[in-house]
PDB file of N, CA and C in Angstrom:
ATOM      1  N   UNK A   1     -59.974 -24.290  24.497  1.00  0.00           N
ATOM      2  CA  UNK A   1     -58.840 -23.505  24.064  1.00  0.00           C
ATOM      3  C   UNK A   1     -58.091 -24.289  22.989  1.00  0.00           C
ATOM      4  N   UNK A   2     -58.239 -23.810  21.863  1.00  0.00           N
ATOM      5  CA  UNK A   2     -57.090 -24.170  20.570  1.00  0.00           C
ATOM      6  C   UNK A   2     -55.385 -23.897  20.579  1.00  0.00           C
ATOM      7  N   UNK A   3     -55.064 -25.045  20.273  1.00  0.00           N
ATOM      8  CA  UNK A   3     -53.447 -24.720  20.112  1.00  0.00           C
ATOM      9  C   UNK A   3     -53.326 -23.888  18.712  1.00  0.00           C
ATOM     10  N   UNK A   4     -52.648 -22.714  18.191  1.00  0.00           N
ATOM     11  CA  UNK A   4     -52.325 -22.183  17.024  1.00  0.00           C
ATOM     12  C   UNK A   4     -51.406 -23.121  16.942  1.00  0.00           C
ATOM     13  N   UNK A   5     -52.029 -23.244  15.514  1.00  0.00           N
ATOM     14  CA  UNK A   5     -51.234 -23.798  14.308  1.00  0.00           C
ATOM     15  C   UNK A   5     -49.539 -23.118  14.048  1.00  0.00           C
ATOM     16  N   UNK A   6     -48.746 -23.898  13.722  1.00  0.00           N
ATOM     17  CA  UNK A   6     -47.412 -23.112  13.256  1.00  0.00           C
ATOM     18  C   UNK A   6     -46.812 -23.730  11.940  1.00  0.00           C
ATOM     19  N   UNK A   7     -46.914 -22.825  11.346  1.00  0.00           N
ATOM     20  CA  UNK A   7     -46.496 -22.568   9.948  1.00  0.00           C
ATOM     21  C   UNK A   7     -44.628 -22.948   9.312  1.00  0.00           C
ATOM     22  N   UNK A   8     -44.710 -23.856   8.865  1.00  0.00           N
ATOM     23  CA  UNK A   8     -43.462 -23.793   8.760  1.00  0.00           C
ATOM     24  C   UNK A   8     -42.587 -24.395   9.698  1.00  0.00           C
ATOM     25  N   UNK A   9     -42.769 -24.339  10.795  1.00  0.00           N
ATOM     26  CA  UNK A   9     -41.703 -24.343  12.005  1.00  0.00           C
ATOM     27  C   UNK A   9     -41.816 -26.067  12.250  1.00  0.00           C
ATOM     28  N   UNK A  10     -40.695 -26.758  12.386  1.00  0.00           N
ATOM     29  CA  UNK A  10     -40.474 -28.015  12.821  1.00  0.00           C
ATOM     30  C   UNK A  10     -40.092 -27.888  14.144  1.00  0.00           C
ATOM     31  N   UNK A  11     -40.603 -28.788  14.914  1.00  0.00           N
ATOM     32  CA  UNK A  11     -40.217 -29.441  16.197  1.00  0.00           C
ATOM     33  C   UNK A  11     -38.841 -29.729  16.147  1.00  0.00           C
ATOM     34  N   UNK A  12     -37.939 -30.075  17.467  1.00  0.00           N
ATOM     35  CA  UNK A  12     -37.060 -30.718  17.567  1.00  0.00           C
ATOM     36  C   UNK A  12     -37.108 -32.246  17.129  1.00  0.00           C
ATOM     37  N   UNK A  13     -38.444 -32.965  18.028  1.00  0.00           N
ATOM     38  CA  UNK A  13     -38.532 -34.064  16.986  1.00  0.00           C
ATOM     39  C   UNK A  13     -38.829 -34.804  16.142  1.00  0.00           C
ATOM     40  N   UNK A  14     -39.600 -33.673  15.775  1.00  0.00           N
ATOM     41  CA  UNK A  14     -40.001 -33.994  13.837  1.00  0.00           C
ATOM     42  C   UNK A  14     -38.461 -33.587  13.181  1.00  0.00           C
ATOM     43  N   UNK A  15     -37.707 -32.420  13.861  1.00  0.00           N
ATOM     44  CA  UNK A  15     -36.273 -32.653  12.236  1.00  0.00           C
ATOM     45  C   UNK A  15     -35.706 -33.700  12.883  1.00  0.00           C
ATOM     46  N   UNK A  16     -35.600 -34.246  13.902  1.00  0.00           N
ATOM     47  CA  UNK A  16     -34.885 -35.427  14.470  1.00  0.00           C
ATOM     48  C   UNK A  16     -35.428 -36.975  13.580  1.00  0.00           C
ATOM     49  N   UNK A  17     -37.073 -36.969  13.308  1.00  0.00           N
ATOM     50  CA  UNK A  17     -37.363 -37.841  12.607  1.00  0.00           C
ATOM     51  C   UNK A  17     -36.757 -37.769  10.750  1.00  0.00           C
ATOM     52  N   UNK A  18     -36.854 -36.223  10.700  1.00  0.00           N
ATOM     53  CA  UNK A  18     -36.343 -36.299   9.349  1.00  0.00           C
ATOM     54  C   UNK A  18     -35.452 -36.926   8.772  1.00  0.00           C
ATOM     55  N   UNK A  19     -34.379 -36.443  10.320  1.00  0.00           N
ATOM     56  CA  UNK A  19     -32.606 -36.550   9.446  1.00  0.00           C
ATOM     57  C   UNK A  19     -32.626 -38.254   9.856  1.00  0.00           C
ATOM     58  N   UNK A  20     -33.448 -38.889  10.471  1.00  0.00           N
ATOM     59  CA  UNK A  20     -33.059 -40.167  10.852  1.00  0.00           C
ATOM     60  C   UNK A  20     -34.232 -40.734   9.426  1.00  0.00           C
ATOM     61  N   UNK A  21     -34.826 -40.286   9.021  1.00  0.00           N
ATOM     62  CA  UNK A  21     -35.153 -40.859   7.868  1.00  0.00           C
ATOM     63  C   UNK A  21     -35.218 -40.798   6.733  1.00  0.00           C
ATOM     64  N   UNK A  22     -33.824 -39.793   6.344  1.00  0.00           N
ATOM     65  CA  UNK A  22     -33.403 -39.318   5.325  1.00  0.00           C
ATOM     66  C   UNK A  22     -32.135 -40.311   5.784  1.00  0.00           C
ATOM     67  N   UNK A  23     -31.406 -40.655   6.718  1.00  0.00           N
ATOM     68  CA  UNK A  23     -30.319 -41.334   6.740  1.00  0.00           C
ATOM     69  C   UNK A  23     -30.640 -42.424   7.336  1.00  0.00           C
ATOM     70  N   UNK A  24     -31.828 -43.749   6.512  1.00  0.00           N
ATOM     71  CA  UNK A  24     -32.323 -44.855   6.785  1.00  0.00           C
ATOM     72  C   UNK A  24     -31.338 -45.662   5.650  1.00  0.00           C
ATOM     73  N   UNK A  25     -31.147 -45.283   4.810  1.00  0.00           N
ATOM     74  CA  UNK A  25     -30.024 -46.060   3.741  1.00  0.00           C
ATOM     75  C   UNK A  25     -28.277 -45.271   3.655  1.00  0.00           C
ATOM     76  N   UNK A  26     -28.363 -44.303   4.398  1.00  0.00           N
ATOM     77  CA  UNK A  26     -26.756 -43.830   4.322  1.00  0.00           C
ATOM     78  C   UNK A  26     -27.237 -42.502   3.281  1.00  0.00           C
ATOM     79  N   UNK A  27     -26.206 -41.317   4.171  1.00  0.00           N
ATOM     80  CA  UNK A  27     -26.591 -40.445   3.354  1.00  0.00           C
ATOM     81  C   UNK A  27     -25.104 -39.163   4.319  1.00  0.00           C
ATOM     82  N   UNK A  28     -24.737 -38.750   3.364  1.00  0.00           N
ATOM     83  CA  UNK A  28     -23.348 -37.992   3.799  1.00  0.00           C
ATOM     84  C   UNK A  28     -24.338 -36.152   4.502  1.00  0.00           C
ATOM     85  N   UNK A  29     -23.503 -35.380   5.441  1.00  0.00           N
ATOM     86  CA  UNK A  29     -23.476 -34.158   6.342  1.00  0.00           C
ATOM     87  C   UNK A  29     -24.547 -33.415   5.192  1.00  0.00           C
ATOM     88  N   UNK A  30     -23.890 -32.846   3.981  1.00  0.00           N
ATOM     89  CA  UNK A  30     -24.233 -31.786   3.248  1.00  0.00           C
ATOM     90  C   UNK A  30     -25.534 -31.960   2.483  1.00  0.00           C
ATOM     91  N   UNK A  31     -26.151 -33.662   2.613  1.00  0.00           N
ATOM     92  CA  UNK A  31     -26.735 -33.696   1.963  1.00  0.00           C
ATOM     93  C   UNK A  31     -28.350 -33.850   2.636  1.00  0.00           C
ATOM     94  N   UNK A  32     -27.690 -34.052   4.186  1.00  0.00           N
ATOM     95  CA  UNK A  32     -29.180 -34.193   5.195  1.00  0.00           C
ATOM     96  C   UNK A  32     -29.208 -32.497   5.121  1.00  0.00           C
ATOM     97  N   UNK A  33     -28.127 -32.003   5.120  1.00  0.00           N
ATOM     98  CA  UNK A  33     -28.134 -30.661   5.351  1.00  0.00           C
ATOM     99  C   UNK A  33     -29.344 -29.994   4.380  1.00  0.00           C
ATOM    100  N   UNK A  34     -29.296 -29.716   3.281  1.00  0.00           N
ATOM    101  CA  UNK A  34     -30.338 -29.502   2.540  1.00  0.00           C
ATOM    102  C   UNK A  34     -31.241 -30.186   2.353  1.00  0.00           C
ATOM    103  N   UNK A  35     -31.196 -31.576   2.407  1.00  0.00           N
ATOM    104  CA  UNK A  35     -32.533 -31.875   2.515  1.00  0.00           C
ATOM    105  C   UNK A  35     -33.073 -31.991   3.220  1.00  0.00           C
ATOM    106  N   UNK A  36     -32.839 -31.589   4.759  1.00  0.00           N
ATOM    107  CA  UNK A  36     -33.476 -31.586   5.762  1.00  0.00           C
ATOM    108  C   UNK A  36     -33.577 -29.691   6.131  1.00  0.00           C
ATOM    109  N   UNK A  37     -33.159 -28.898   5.401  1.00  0.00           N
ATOM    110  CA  UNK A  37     -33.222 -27.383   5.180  1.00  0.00           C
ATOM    111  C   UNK A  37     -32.838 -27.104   6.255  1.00  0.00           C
ATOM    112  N   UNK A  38     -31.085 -27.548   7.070  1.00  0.00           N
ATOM    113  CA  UNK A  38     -30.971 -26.896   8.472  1.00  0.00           C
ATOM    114  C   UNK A  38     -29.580 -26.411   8.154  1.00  0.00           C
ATOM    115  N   UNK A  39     -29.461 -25.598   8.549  1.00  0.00           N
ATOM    116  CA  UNK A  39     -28.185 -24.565   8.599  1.00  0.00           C
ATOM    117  C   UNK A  39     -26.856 -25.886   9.326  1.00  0.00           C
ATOM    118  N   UNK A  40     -25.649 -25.273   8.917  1.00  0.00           N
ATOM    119  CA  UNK A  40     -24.324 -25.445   9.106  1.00  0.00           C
ATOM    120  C   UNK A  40     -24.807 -26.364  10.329  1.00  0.00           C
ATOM    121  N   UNK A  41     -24.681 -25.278  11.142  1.00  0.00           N
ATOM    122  CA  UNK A  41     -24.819 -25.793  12.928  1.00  0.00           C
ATOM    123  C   UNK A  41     -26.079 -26.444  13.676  1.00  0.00           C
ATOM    124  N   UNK A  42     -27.176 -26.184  12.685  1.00  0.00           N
ATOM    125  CA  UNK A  42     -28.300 -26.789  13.071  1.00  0.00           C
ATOM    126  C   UNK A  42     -27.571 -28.394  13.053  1.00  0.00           C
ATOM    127  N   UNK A  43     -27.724 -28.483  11.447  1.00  0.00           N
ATOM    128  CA  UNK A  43     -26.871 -29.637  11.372  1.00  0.00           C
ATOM    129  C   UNK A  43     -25.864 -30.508  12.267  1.00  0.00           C
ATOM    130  N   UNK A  44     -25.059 -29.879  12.367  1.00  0.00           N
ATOM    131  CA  UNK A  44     -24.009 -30.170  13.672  1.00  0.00           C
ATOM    132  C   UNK A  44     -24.674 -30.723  14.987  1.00  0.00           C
ATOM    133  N   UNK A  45     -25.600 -29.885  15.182  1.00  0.00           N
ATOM    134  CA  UNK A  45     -26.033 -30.382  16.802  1.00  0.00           C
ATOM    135  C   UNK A  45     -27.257 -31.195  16.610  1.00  0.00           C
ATOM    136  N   UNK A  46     -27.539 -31.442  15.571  1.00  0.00           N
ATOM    137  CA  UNK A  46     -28.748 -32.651  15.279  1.00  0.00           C
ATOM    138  C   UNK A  46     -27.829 -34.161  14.984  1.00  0.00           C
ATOM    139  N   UNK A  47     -26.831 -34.048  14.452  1.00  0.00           N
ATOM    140  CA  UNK A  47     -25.899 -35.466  14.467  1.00  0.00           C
ATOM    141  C   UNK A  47     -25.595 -35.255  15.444  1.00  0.00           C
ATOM    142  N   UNK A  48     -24.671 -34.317  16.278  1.00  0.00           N
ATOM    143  CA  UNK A  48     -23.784 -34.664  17.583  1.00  0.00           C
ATOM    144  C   UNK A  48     -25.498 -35.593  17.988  1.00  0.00           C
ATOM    145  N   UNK A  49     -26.129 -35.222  18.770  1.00  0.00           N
ATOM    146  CA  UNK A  49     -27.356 -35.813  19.674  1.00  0.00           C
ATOM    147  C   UNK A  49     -27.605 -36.606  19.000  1.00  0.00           C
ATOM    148  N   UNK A  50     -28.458 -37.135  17.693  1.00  0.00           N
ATOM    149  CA  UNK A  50     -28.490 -38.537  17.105  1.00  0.00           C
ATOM    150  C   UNK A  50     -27.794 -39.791  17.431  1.00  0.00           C
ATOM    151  N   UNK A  51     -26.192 -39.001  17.192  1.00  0.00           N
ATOM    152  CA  UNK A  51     -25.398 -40.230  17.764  1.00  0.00           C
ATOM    153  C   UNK A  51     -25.071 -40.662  18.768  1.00  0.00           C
ATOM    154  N   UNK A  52     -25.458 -39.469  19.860  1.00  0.00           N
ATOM    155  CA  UNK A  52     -25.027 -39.464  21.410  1.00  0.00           C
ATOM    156  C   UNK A  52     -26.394 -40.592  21.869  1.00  0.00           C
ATOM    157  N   UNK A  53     -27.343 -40.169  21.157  1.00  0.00           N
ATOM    158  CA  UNK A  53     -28.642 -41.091  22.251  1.00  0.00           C
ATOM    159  C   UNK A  53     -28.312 -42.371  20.876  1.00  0.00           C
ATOM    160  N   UNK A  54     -27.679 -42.851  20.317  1.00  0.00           N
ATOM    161  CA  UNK A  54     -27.787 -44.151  19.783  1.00  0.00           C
ATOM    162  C   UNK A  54     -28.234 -44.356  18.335  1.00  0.00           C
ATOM    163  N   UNK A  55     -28.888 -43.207  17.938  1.00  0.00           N
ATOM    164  CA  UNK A  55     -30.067 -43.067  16.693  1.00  0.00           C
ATOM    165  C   UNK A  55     -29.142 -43.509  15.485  1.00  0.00           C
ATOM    166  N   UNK A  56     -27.678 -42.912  15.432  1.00  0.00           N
ATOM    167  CA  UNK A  56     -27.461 -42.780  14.341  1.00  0.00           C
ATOM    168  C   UNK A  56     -26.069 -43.163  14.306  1.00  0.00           C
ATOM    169  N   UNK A  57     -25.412 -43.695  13.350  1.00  0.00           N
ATOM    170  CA  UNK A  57     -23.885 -44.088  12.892  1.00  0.00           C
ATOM    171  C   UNK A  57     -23.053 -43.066  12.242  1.00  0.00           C
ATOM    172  N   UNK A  58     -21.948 -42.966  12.267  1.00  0.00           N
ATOM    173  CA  UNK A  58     -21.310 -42.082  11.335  1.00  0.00           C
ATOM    174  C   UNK A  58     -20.039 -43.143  10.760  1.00  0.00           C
ATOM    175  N   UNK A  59     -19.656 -43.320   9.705  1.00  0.00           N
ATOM    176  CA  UNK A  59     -19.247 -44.478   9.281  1.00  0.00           C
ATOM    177  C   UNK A  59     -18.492 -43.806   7.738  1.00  0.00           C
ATOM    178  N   UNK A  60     -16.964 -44.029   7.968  1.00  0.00           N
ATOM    179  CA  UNK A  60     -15.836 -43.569   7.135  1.00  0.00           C
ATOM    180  C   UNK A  60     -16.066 -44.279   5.902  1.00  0.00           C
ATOM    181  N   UNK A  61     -15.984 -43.864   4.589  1.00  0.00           N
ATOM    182  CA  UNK A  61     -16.035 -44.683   3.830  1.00  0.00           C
ATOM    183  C   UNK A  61     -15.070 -43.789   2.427  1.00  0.00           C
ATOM    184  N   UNK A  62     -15.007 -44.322   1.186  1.00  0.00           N
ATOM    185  CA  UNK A  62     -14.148 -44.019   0.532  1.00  0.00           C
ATOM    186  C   UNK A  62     -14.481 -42.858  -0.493  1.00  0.00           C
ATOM    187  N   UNK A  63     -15.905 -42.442  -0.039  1.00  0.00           N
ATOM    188  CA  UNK A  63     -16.616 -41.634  -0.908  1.00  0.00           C
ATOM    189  C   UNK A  63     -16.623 -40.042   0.347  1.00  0.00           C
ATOM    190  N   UNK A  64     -16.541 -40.367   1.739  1.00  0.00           N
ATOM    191  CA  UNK A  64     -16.399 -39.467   2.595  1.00  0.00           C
ATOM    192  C   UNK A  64     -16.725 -39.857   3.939  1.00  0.00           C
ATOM    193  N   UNK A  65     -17.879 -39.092   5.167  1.00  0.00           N
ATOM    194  CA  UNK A  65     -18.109 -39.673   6.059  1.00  0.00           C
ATOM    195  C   UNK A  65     -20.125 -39.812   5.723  1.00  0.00           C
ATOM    196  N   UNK A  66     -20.441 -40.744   6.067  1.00  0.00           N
ATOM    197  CA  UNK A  66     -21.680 -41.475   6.197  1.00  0.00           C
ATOM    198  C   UNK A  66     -22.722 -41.966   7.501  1.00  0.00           C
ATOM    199  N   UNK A  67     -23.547 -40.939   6.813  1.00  0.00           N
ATOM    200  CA  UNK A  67     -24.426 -41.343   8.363  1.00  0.00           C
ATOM    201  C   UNK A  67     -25.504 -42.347   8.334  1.00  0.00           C
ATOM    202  N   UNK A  68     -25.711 -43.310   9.103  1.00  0.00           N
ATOM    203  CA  UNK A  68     -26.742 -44.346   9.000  1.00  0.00           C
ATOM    204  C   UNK A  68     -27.820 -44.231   9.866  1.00  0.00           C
ATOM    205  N   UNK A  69     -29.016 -44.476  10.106  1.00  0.00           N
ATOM    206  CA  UNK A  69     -29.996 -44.954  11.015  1.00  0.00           C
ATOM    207  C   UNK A  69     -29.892 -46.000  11.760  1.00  0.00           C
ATOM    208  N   UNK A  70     -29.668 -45.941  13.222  1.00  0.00           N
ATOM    209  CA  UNK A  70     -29.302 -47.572  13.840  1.00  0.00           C
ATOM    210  C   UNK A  70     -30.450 -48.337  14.090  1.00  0.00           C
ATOM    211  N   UNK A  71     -30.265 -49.249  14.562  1.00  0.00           N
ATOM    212  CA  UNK A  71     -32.174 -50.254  14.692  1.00  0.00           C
ATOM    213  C   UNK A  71     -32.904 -49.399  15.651  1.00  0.00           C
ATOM    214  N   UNK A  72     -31.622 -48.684  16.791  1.00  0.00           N
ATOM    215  CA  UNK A  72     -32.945 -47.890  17.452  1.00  0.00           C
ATOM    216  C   UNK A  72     -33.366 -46.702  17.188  1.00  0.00           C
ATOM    217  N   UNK A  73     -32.565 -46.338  16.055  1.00  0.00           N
ATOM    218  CA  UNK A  73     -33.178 -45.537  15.359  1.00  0.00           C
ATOM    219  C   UNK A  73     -34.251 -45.736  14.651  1.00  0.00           C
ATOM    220  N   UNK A  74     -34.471 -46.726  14.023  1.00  0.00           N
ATOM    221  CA  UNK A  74     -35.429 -47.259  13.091  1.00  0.00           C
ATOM    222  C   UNK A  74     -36.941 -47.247  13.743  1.00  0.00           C
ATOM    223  N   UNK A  75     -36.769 -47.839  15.659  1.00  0.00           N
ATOM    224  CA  UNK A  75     -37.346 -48.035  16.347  1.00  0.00           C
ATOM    225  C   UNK A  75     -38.070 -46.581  16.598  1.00  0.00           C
ATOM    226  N   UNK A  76     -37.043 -45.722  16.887  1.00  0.00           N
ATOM    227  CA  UNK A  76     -37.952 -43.921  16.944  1.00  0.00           C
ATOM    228  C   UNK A  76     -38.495 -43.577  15.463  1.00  0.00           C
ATOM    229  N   UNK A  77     -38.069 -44.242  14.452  1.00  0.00           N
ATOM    230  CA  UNK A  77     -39.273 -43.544  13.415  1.00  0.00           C
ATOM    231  C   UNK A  77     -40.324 -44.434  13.184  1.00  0.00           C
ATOM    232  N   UNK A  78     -40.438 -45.618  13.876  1.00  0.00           N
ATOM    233  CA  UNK A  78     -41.361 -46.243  13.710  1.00  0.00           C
ATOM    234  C   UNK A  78     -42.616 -45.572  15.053  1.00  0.00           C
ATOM    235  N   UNK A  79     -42.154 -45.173  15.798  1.00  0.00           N
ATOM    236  CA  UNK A  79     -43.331 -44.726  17.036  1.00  0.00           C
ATOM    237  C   UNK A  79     -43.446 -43.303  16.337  1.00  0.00           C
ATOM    238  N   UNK A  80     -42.528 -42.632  16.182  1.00  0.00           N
ATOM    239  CA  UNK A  80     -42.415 -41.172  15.510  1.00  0.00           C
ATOM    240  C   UNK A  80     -43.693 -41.392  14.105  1.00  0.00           C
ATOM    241  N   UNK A  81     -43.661 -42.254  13.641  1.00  0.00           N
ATOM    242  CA  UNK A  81     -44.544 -42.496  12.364  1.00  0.00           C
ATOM    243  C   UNK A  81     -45.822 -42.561  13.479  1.00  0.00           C
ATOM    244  N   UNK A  82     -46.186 -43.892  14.072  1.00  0.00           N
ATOM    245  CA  UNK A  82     -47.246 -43.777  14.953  1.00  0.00           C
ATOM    246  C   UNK A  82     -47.552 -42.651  15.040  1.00  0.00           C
ATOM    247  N   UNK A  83     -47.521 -41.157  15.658  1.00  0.00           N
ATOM    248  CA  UNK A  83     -47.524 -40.713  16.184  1.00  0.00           C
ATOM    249  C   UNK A  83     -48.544 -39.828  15.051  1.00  0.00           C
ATOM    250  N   UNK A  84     -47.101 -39.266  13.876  1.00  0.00           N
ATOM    251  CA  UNK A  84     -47.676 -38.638  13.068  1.00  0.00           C
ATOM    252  C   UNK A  84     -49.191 -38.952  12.073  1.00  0.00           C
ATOM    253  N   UNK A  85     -49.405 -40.089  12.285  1.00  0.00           N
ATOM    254  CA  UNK A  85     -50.303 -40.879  11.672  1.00  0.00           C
ATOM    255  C   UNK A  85     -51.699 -40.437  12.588  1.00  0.00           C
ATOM    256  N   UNK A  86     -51.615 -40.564  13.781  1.00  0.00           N
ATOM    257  CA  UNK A  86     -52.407 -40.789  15.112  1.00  0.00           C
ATOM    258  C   UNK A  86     -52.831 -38.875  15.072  1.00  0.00           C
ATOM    259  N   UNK A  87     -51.821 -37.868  15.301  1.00  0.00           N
ATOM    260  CA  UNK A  87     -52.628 -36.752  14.676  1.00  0.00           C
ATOM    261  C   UNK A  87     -52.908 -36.550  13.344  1.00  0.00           C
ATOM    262  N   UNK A  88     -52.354 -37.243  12.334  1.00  0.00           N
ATOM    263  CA  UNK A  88     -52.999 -36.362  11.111  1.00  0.00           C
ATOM    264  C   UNK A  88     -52.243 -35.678  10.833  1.00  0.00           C
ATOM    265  N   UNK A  89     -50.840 -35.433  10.842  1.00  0.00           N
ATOM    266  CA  UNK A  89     -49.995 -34.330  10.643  1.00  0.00           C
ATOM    267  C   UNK A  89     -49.520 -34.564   9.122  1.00  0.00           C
ATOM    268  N   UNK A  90     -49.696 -33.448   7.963  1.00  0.00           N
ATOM    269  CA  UNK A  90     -49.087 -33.695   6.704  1.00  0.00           C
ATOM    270  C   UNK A  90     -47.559 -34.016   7.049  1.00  0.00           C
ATOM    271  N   UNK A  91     -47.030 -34.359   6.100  1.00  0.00           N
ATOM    272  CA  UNK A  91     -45.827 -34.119   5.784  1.00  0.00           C
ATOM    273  C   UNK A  91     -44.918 -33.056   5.179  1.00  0.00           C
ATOM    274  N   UNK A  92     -44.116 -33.137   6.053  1.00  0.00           N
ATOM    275  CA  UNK A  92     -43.123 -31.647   5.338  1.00  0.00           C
ATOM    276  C   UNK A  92     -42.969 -31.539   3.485  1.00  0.00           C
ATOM    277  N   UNK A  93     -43.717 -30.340   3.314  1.00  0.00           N
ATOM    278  CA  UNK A  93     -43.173 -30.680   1.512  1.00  0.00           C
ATOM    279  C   UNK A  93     -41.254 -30.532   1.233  1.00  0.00           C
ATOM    280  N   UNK A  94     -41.671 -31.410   0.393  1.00  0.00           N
ATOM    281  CA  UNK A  94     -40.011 -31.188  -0.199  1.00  0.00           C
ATOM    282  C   UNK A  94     -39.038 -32.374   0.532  1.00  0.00           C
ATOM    283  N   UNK A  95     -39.584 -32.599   1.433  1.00  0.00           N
ATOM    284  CA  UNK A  95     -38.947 -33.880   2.261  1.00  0.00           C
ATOM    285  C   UNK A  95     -39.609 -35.291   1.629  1.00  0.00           C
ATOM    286  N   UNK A  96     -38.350 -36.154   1.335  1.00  0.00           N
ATOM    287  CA  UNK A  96     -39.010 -37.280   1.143  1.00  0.00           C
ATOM    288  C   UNK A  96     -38.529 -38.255   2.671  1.00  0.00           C
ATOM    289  N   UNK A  97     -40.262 -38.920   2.746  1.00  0.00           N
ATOM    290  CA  UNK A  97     -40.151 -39.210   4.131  1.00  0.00           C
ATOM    291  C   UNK A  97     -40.391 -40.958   3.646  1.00  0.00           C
ATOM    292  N   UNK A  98     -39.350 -41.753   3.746  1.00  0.00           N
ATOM    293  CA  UNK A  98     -39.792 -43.040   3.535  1.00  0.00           C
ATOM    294  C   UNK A  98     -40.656 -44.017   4.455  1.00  0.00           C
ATOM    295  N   UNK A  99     -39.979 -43.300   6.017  1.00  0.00           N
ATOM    296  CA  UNK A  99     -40.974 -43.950   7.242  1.00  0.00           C
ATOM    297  C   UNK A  99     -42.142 -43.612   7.465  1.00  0.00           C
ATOM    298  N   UNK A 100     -43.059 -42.544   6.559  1.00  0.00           N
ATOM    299  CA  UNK A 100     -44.233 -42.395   6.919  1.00  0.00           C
ATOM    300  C   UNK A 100     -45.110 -42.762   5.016  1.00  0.00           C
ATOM    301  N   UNK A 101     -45.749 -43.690   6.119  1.00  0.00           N
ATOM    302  CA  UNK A 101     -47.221 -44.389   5.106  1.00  0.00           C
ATOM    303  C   UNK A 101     -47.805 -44.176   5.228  1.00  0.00           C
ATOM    304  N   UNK A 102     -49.060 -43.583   4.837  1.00  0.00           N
ATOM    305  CA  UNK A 102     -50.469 -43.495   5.067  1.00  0.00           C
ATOM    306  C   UNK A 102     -51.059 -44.625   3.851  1.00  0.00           C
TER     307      UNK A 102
END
């Protein structure tokens, strides 16, 4: 029995790997927002949880508010990379993904 393929559709933690590796160098709300293609509130409840399990910083600065990747964050895109590597999974187009090497 084959799993169907799904088109388009991200996992919870593939956009969880995204926004934590789109915000590996600091990167402000509006801007994971589109580049991670998630609505207002998607948004919202992907930082609230990031920061609740540890993943991620939110950090005031003079340009606005700033979200970072914490080490154990770094630590989930490094197994999260494993992972994607280990099936073979492309990468999302349009996303630039710095934690995944092939």
């Amino acid at each position: 029995m084959s799993i169907p393929e799904r088109k388009n559709n991200r996992g919870r933690i593939q956009i969880m790997g995204d926004v934590l590796g789109l915000a590996t160098s600091g990167i402000r709300k509006t801007h994971i927002m589109y580049r991670a293609n998630l609505s207002y509130e998607q948004v919202h409840m992907y930082l609230s949880e990031l920061i609740e399990r540890g993943l991620l910083v939110q950090n005031a600065t003079d340009e606005g508010v700033v979200y970072r990747t914490t080490e154990r964050g770094r630590e989930f895109l490094y197994f999260y990379t494993k992972i994607v590597d280990f099936l073979d999974i492309p990468p999302q187009a349009g996303l630039e993904m710095p934690y995944l090497s092939k």
